[in-house]
Protein backbone atom coordinates (compact mmCIF):
# COMPACT_ATOMS: atom_id res chain seq x y z
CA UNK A 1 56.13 9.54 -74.29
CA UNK A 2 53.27 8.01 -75.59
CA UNK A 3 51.84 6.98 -79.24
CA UNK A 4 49.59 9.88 -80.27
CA UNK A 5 50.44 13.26 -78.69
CA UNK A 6 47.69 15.00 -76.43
CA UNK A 7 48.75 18.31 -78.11
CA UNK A 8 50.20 18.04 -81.43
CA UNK A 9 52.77 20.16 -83.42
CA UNK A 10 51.84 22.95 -85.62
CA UNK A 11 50.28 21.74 -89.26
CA UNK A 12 51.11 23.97 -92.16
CA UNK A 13 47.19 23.32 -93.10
CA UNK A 14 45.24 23.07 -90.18
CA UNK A 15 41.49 23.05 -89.94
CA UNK A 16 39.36 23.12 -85.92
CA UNK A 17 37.27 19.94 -86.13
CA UNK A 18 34.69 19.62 -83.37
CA UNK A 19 32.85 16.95 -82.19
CA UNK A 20 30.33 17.46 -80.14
CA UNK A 21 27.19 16.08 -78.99
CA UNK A 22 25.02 17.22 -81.38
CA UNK A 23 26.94 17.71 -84.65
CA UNK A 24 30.43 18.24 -86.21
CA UNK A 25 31.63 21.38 -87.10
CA UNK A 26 34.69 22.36 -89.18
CA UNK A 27 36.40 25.89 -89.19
CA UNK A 28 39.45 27.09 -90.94
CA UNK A 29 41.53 29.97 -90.14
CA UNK A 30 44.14 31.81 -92.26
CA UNK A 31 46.11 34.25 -92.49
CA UNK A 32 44.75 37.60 -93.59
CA UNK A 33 46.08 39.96 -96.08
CA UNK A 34 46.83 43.20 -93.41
CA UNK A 35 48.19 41.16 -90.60
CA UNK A 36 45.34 39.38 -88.00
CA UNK A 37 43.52 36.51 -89.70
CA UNK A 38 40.79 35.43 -91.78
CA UNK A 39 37.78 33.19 -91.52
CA UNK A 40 38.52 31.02 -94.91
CA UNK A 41 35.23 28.49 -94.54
CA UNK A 42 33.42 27.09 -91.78
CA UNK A 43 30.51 24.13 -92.04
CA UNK A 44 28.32 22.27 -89.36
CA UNK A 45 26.91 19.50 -89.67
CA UNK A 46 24.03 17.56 -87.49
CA UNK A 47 24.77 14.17 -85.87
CA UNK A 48 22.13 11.80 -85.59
CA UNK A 49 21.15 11.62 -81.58
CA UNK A 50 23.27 9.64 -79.58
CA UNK A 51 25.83 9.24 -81.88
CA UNK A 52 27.94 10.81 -79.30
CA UNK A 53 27.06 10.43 -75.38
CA UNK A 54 28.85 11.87 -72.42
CA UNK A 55 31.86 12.39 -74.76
CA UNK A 56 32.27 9.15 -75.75
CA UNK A 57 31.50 7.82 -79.72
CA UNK A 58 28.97 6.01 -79.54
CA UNK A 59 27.72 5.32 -82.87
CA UNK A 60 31.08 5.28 -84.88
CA UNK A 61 29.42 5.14 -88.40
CA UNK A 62 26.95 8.42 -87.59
CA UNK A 63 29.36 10.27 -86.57
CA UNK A 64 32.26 9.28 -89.77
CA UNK A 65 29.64 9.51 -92.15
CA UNK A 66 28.42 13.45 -90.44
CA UNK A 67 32.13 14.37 -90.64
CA UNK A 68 31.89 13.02 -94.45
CA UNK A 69 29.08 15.18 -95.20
CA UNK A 70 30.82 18.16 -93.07
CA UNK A 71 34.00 17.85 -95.67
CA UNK A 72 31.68 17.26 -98.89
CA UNK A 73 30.49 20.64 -97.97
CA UNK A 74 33.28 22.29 -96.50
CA UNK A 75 35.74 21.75 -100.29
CA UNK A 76 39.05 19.75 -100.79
CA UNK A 77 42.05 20.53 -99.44
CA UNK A 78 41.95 19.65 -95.76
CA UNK A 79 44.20 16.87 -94.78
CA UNK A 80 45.05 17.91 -91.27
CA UNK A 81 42.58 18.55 -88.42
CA UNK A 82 43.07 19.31 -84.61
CA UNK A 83 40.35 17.82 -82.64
CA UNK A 84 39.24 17.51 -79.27
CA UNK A 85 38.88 14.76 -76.06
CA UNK A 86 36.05 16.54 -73.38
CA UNK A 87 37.43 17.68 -70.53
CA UNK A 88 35.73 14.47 -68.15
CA UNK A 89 37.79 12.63 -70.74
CA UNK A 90 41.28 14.00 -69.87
CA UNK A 91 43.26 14.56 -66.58
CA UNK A 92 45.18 18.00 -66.70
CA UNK A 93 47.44 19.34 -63.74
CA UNK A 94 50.15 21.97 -63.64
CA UNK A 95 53.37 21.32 -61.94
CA UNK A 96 56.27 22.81 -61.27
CA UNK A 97 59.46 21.36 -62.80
CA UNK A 98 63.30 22.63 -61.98
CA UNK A 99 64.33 24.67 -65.27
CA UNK A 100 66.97 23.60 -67.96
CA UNK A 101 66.15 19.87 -67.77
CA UNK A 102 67.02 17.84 -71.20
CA UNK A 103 63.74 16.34 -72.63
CA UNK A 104 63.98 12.61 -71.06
CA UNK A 105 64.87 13.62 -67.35
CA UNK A 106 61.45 16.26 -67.94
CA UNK A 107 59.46 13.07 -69.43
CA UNK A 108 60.64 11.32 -66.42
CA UNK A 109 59.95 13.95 -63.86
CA UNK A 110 56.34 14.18 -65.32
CA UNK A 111 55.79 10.85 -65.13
CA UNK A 112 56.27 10.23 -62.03
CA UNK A 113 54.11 13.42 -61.08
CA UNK A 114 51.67 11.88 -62.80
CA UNK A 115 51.56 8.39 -61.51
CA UNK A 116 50.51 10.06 -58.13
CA UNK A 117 47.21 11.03 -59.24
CA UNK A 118 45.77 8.88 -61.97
CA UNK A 119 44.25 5.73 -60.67
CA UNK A 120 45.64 3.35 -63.72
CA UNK A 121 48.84 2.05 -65.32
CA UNK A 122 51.03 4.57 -67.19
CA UNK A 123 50.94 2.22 -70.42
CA UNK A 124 46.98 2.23 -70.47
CA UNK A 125 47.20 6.64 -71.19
CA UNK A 126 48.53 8.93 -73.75
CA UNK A 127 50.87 11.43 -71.60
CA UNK A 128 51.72 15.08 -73.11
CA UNK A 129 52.67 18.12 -71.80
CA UNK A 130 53.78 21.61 -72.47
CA UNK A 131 55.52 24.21 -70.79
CA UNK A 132 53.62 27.05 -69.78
CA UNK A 133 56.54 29.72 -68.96
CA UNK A 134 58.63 30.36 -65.53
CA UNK A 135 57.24 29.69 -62.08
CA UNK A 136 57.60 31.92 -59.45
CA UNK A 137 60.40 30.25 -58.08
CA UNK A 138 63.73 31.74 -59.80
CA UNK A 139 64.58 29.26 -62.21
CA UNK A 140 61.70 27.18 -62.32
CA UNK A 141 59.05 26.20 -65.33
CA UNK A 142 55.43 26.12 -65.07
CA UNK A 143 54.32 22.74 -67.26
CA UNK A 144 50.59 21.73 -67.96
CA UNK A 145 50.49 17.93 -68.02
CA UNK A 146 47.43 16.13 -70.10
CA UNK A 147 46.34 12.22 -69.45
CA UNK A 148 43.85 10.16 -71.12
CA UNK A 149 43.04 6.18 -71.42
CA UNK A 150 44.35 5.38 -74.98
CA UNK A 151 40.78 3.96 -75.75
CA UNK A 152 39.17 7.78 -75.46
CA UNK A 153 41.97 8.81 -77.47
CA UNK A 154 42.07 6.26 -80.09
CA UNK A 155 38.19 6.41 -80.52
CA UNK A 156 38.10 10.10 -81.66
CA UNK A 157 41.60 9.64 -84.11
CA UNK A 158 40.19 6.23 -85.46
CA UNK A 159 36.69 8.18 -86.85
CA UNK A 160 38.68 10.75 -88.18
CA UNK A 161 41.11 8.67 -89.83
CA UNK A 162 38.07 6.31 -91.39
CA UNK A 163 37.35 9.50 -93.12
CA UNK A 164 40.90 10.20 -94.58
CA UNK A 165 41.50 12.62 -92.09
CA UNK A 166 44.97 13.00 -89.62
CA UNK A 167 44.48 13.95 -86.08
CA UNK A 168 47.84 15.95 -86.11
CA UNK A 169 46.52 17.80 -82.94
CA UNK A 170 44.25 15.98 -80.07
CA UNK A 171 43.78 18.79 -77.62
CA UNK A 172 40.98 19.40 -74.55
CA UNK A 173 37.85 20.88 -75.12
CA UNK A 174 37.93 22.90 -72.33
CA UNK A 175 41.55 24.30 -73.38
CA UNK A 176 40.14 25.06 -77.04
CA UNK A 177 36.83 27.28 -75.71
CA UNK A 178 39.30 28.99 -73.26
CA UNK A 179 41.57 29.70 -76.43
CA UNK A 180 38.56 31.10 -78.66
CA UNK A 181 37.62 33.07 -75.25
CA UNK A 182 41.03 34.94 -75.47
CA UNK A 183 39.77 36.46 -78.59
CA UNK A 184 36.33 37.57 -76.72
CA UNK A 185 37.82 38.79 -74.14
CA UNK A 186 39.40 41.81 -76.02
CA UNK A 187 35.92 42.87 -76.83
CA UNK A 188 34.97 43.39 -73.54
CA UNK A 189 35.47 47.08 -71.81
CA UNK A 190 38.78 47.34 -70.82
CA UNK A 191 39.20 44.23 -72.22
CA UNK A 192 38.44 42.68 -69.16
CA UNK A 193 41.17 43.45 -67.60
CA UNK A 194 41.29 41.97 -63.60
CA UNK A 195 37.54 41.81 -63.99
CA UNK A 196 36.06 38.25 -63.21
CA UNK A 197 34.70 36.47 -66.31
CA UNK A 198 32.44 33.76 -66.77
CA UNK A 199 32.06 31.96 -69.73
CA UNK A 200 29.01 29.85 -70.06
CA UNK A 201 28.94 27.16 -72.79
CA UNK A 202 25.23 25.92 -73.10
CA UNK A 203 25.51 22.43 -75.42
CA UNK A 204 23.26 20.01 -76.15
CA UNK A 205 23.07 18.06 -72.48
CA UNK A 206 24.83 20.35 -70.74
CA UNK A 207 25.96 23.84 -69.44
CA UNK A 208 29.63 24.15 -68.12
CA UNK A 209 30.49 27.11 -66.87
CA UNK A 210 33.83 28.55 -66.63
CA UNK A 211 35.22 31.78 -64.66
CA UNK A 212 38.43 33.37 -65.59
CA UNK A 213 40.42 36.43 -64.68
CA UNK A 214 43.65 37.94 -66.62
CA UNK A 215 43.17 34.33 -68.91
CA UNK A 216 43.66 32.50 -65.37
CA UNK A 217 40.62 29.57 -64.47
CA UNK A 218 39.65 30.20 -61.47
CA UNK A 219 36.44 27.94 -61.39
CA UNK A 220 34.87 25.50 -63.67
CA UNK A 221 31.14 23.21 -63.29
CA UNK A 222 29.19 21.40 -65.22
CA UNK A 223 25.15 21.10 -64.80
CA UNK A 224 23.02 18.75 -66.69
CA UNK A 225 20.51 21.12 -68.91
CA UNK A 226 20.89 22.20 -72.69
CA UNK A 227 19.12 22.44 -75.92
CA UNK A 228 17.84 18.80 -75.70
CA UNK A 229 15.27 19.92 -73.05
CA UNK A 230 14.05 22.49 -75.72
CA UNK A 231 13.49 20.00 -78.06
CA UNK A 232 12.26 17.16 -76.14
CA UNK A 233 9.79 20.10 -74.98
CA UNK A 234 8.55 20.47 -79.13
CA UNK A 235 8.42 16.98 -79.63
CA UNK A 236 6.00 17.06 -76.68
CA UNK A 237 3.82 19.77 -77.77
CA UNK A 238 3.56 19.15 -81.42
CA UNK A 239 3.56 15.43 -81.89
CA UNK A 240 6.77 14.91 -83.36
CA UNK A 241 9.98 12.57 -83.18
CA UNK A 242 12.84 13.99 -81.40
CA UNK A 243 14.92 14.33 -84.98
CA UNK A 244 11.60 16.35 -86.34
CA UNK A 245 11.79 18.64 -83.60
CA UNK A 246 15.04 19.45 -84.03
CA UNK A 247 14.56 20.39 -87.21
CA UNK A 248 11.58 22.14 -87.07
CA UNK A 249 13.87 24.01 -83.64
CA UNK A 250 16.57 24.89 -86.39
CA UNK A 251 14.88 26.22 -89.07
CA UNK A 252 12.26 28.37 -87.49
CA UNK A 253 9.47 26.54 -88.98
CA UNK A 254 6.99 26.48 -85.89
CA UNK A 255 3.79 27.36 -85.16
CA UNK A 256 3.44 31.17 -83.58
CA UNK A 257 2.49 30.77 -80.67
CA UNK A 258 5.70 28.57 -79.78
CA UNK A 259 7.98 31.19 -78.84
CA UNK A 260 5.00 32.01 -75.76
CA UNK A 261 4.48 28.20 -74.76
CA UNK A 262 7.87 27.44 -75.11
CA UNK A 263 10.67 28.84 -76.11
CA UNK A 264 10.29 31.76 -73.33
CA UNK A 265 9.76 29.47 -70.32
CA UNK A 266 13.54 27.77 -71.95
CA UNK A 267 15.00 30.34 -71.53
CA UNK A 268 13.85 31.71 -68.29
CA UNK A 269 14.70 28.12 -66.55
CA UNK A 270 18.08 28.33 -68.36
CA UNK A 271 18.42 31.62 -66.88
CA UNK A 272 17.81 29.95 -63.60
CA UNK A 273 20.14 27.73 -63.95
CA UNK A 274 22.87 30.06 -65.04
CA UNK A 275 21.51 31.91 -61.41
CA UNK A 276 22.10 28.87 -59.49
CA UNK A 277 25.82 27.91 -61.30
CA UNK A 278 26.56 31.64 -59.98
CA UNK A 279 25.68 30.94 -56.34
CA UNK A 280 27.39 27.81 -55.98
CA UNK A 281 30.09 29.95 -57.27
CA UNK A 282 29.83 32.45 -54.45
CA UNK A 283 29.29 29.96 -51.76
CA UNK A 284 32.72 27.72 -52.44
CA UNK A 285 35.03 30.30 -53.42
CA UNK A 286 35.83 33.64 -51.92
CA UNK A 287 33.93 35.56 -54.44
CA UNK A 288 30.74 37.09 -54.27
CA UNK A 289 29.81 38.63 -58.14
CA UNK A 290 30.67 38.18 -61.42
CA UNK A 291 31.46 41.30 -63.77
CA UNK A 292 30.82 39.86 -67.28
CA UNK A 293 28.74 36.68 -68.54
CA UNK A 294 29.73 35.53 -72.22
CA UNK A 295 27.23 32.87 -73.67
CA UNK A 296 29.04 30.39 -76.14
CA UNK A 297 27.44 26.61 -77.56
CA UNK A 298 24.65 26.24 -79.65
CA UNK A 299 21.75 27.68 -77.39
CA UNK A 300 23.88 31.31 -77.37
CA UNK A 301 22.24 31.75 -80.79
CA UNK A 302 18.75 31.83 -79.34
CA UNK A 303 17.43 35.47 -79.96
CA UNK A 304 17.29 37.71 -77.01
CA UNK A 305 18.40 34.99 -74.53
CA UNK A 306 21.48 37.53 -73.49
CA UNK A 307 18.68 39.35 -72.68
CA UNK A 308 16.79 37.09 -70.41
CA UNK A 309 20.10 36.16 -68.56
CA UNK A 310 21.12 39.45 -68.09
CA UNK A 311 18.08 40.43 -66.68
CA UNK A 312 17.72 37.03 -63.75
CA UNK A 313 21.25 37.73 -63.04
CA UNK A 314 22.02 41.35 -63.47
CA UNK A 315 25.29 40.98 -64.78
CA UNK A 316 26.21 42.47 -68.07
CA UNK A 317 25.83 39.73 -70.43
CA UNK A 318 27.31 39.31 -74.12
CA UNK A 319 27.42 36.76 -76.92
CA UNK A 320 30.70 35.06 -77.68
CA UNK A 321 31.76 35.95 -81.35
CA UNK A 322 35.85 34.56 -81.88
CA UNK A 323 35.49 36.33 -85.34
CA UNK A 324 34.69 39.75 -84.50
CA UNK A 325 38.39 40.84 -85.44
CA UNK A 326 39.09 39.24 -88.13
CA UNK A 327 38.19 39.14 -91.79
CA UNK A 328 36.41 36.93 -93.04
CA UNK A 329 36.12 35.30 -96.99
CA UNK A 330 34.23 36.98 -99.08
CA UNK A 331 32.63 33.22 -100.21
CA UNK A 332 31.18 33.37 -96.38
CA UNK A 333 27.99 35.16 -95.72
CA UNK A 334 28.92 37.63 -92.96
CA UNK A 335 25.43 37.53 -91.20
CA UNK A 336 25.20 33.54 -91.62
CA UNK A 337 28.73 33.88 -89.72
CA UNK A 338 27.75 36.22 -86.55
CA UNK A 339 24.63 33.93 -86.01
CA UNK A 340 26.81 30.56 -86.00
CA UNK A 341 29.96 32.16 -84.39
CA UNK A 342 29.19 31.21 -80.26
CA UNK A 343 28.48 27.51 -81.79
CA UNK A 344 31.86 27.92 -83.27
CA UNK A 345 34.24 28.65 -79.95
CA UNK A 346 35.50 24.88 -79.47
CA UNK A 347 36.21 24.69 -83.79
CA UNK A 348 37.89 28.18 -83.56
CA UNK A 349 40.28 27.47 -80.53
CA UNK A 350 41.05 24.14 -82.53
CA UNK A 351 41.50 26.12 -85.96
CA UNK A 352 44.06 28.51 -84.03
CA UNK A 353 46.49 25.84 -83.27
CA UNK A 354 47.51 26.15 -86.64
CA UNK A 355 49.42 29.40 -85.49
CA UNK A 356 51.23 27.95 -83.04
CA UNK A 357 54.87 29.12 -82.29
């Protein structure tokens, strides 16, 4: 259906590579020795700014030569890699197909769903799709349909390829989180079962927030604010360039009184805006609370910030951690691990196509 497949088939070796705004990270799962699975190695690895914007590569040497430095670190071995387009990238729908249809007449029924909706030629996107399970209707399949413009496709394979790396899975980014999220979920009471969930990835540039119930999306946004403000905010205060500050953001290396100027007012106007994603929730759906907030992305590390959101929303609020369950190598630091792990959601879901029926 089209010449690199939107989802990919299942990789005997398979390692999660994400690439995100602000670096590359690597995870690879395993099997582990009593059933369930096992952390093997995980690395991440900072991109220089802008090297990727909105989604799109936009400095194709930065970002080969920071998945280069990602693999130097992470050992040999890894041939394989599932990787990710953004969601703004990709056009997903679920339809409903009649059941029992050989492969080309289902190709050709999903084509011609599709051509209703995207607003270019069929032979200017990579098509895929994959049956979910039965629709309601007796005898009926539920099948989630992915588009993108071959050049957003092609952009993310060709990096990985100039580093001797196959693509053998290009999935969504949003699909991936929601994958790693399955694993959260369990570790919520009850499991969060029927309970409304909402997911809240904080990047780089941006927040999107996500709501599920019983694994279901029922609402997804994206606001402009992340981590960038933080460190635009140091750059400010202490004099530095934007690649300093990060740094000096990273490794804990400033001044005292930083944490009072400015890491605290972060976090309370990320709070805010976590506040104001919830309302516009409750005014355009039927809805009116949340039961559980899960922070993932890179700003979910920031100490006590569960804290601080729990506290401007009043709604129980956790840290994502995809690892809690499982083992992990005993050539991983356990601590380093938890600390990294709501970073890690997008590289996990990726990793865990490897286990694929």
């Amino acid at each position: 259906m089209s010449d690199i497949s939107l989802f990919g088939s299942k990789a005997r070796q398979l390692a999660g590579l994400d690439i995100s705004s602000s670096s590359v990270k690597l995870v690879e799962l395993v099997p582990g020795d009593r059933g369930g699975l096992r952390v093997e190695r995980y690395v991440i690895e900072t991109l220089p700014r802008e090297a990727v914007v909105d989604g799109n590569i936009a400095n194709f040497d930065g970002v080969a030569e920071g998945i280069r430095r990602a693999l130097r670190r992470f050992g040999s071995g890894v041939k394989n890699v599932a990787i990710a387009l953004p969601a703004s990238a990709v056009f997903t729908k679920k339809i409903v197909l009649p059941g029992g249809l050989r492969d080309l007449d289902m190709e050709l029924q999903v084509e011609s769903e599709v051509a209703q909706y995207i607003p270019f030629a069929l032979d200017e996107v990579n098509l895929d799709f994959q049956v979910i399970g039965p629709a309601g209707a007796a005898g009926e399949i539920e099948v989630l349909v992915a588009a993108s413009r071959k050049e957003k496709v092609e952009d993310r394979v060709g990096v990985v390829e100039a580093c001797g790396l196959k693509a053998a899975v290009v999935d969504v980014e949003s699909l991936a989180l929601e994958s790693a999220f399955e694993l959260v979920v369990r570790q919520l009471p009850g499991a969060g079962s029927g309970k409304l969930v909402s997911l809240i990835d904080i990047g780089a540039s941006a927040i999107n927030f996500t709501i599920l119930r019983n694994g279901q999306r029922v609402y997804s946004r994206e606001q402009a604010f992340g981590g960038n403000q933080l460190t635009q905010d140091i750059a400010r205060q202490y004099g530095m360039s934007s690649d300093e500050a990060e740094v000096a953001k990273r490794s804990g290396s400033l001044p005292e009184e930083y944490t009072v100027d400015l890491l605290q007012p972060f976090m309370d106007s990320l709070a805010l805006e976590v506040s104001r994603a919830l309302q516009f929730f409750f005014t355009s759906t039927q809805y009116n609370e949340v039961d559980y907030l899960v922070l993932a992305g890179g700003c979910a590390v920031i100490p006590g910030l569960a804290e601080v959101v729990g506290g401007r929303t009043q709604v129980q609020t956790f840290v994502a951690n995809p690892f809690a369950d499982m083992a992990v190598s005993s050539k991983l630091g356990s601590k380093k691990l938890l600390t990294d792990a709501p970073s890690l959601m997008v590289a996990c879901g990726l990793a865990l196509r490897r286990f694929d029926a």
